[in-house]
N, C-alpha and C. Protein backbone atom coordinates (compact mmCIF):
# COMPACT_ATOMS: atom_id res chain seq x y z
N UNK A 1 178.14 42.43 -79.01
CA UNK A 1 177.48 42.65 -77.75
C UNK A 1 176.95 44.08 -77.77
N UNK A 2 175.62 44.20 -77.37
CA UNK A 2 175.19 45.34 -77.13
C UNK A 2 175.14 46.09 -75.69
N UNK A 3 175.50 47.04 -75.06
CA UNK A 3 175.47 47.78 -73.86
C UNK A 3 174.90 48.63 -73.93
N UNK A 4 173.37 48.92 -73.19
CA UNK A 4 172.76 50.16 -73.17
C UNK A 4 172.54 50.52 -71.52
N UNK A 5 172.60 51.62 -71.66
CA UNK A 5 172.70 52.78 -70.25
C UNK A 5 171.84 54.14 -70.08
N UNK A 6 171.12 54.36 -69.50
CA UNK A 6 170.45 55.49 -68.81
C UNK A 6 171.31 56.39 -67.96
N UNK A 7 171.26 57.58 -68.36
CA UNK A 7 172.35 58.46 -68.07
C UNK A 7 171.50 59.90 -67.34
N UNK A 8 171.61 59.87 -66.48
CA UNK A 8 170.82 60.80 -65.24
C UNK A 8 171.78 61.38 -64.37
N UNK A 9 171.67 62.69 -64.12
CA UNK A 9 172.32 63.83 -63.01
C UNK A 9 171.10 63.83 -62.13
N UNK A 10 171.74 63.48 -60.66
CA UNK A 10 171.33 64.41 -59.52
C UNK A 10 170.87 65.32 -59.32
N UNK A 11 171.11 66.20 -60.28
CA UNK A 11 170.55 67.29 -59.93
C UNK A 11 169.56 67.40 -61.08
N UNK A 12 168.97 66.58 -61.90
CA UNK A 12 168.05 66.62 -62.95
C UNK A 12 168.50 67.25 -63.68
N UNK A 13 169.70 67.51 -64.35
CA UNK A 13 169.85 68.13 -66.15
C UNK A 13 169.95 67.04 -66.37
N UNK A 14 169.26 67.65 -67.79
CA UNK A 14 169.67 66.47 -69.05
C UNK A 14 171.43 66.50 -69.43
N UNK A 15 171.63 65.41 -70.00
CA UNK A 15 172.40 64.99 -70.52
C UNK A 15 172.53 64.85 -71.79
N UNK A 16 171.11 64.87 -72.83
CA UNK A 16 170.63 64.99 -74.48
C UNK A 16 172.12 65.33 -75.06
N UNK A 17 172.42 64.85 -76.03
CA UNK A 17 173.54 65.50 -76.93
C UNK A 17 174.85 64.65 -75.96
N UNK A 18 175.01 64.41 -74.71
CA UNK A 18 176.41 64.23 -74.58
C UNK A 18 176.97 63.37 -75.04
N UNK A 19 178.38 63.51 -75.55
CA UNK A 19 179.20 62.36 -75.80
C UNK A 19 179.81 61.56 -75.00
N UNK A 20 179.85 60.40 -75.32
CA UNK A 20 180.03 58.82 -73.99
C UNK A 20 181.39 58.50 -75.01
N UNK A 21 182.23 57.50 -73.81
CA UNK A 21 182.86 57.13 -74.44
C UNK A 21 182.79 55.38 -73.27
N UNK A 22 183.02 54.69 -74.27
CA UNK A 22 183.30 53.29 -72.95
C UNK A 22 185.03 52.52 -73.23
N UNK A 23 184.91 52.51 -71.35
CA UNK A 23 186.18 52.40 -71.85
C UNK A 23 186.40 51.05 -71.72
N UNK A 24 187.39 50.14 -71.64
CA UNK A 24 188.31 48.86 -71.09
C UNK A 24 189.39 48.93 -70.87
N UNK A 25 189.67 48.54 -69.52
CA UNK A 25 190.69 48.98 -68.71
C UNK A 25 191.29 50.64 -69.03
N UNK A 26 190.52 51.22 -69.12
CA UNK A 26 191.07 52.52 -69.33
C UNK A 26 191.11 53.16 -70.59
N UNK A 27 190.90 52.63 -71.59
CA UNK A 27 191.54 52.86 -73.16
C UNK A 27 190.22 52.47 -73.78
N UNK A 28 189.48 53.63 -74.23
CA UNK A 28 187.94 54.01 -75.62
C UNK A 28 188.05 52.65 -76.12
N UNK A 29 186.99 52.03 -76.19
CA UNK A 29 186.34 50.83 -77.40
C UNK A 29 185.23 51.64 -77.98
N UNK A 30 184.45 52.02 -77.80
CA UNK A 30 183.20 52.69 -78.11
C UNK A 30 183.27 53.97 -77.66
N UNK A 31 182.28 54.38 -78.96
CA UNK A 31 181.79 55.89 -78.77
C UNK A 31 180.10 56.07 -78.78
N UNK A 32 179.51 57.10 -77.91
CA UNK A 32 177.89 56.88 -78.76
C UNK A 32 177.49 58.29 -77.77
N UNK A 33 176.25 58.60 -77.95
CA UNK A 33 175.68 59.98 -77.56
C UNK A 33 174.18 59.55 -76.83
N UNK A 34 173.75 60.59 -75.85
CA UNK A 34 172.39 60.56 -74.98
C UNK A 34 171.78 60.66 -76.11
N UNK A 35 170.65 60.22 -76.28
CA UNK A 35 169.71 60.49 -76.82
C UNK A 35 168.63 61.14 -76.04
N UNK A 36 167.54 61.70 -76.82
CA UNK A 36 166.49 62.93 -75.73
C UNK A 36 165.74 62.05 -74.51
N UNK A 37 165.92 60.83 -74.61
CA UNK A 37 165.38 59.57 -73.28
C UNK A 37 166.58 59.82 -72.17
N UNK A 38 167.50 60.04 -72.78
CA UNK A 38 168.71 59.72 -71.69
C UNK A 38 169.56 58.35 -71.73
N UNK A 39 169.17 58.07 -73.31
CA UNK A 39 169.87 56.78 -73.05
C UNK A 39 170.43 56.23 -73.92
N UNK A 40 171.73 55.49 -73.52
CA UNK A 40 173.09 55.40 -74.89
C UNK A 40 173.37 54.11 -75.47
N UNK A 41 173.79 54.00 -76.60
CA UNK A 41 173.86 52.08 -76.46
C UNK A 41 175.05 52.10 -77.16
N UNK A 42 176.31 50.96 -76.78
CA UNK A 42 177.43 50.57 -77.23
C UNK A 42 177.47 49.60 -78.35
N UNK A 43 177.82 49.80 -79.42
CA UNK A 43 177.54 48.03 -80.12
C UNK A 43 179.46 47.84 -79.66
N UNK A 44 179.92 46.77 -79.28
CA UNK A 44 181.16 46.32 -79.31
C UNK A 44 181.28 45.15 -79.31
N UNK A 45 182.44 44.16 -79.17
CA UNK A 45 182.74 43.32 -79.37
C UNK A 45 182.88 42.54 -78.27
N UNK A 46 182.54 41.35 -77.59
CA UNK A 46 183.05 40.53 -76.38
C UNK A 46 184.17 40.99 -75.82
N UNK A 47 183.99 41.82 -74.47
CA UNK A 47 185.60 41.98 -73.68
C UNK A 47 185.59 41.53 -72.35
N UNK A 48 187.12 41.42 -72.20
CA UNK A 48 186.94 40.71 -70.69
C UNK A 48 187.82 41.96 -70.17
N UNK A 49 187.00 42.93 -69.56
CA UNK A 49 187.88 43.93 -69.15
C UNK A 49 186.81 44.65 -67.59
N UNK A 50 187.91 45.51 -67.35
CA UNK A 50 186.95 46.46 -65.98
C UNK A 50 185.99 47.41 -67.41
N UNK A 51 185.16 47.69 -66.92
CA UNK A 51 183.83 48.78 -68.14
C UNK A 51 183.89 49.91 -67.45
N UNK A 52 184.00 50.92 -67.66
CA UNK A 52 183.11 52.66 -67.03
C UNK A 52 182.60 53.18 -68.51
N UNK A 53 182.23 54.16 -68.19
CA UNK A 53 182.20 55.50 -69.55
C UNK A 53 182.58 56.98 -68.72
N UNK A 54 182.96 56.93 -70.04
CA UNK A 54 183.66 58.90 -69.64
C UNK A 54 182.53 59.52 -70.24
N UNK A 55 182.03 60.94 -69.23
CA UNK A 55 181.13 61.78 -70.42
C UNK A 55 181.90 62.94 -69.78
N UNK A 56 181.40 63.54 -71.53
CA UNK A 56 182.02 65.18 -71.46
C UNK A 56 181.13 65.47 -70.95
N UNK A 57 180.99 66.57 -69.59
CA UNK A 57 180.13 67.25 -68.75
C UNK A 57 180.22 68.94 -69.33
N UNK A 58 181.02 69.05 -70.55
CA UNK A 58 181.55 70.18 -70.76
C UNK A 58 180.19 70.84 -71.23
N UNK A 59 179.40 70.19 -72.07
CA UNK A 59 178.43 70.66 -72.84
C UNK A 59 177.22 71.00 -71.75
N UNK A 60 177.20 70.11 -70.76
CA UNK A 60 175.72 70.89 -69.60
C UNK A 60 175.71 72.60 -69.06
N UNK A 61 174.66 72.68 -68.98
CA UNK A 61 175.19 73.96 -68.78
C UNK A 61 174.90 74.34 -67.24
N UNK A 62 175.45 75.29 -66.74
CA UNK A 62 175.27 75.52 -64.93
C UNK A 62 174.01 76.77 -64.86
């Protein structure tokens, strides 16, 4: 299964470079990064779980 996502701040920074992580039920299946569009894609496997992603916000800058 493929999952792709557009990844946008409110306040218009980019996101380019960040690292994603997706989770199920809480616990990383996938890893993948913004690309300069803003946008990430998961390859994983069929899950039957709750989905989010974590991003490191560490790298934006203020």
């Amino acid at each position: 299964m493929t999952i792709k996502l557009k990844m946008e701040l409110a306040s218009g920074q980019s996101l380019h470079g960040a690292p994603l992580e997706l989770l199920a039920d809480g616990k990383p299946i996938a890893r993948g990064v913004v690309d300069n569009t803003g946008h990430a894609v998961f390859s994983v496997s069929s899950v039957r779980a709750k989905l989010a992603v974590r991003v490191d916000r560490s790298i934006v800058k203020r």
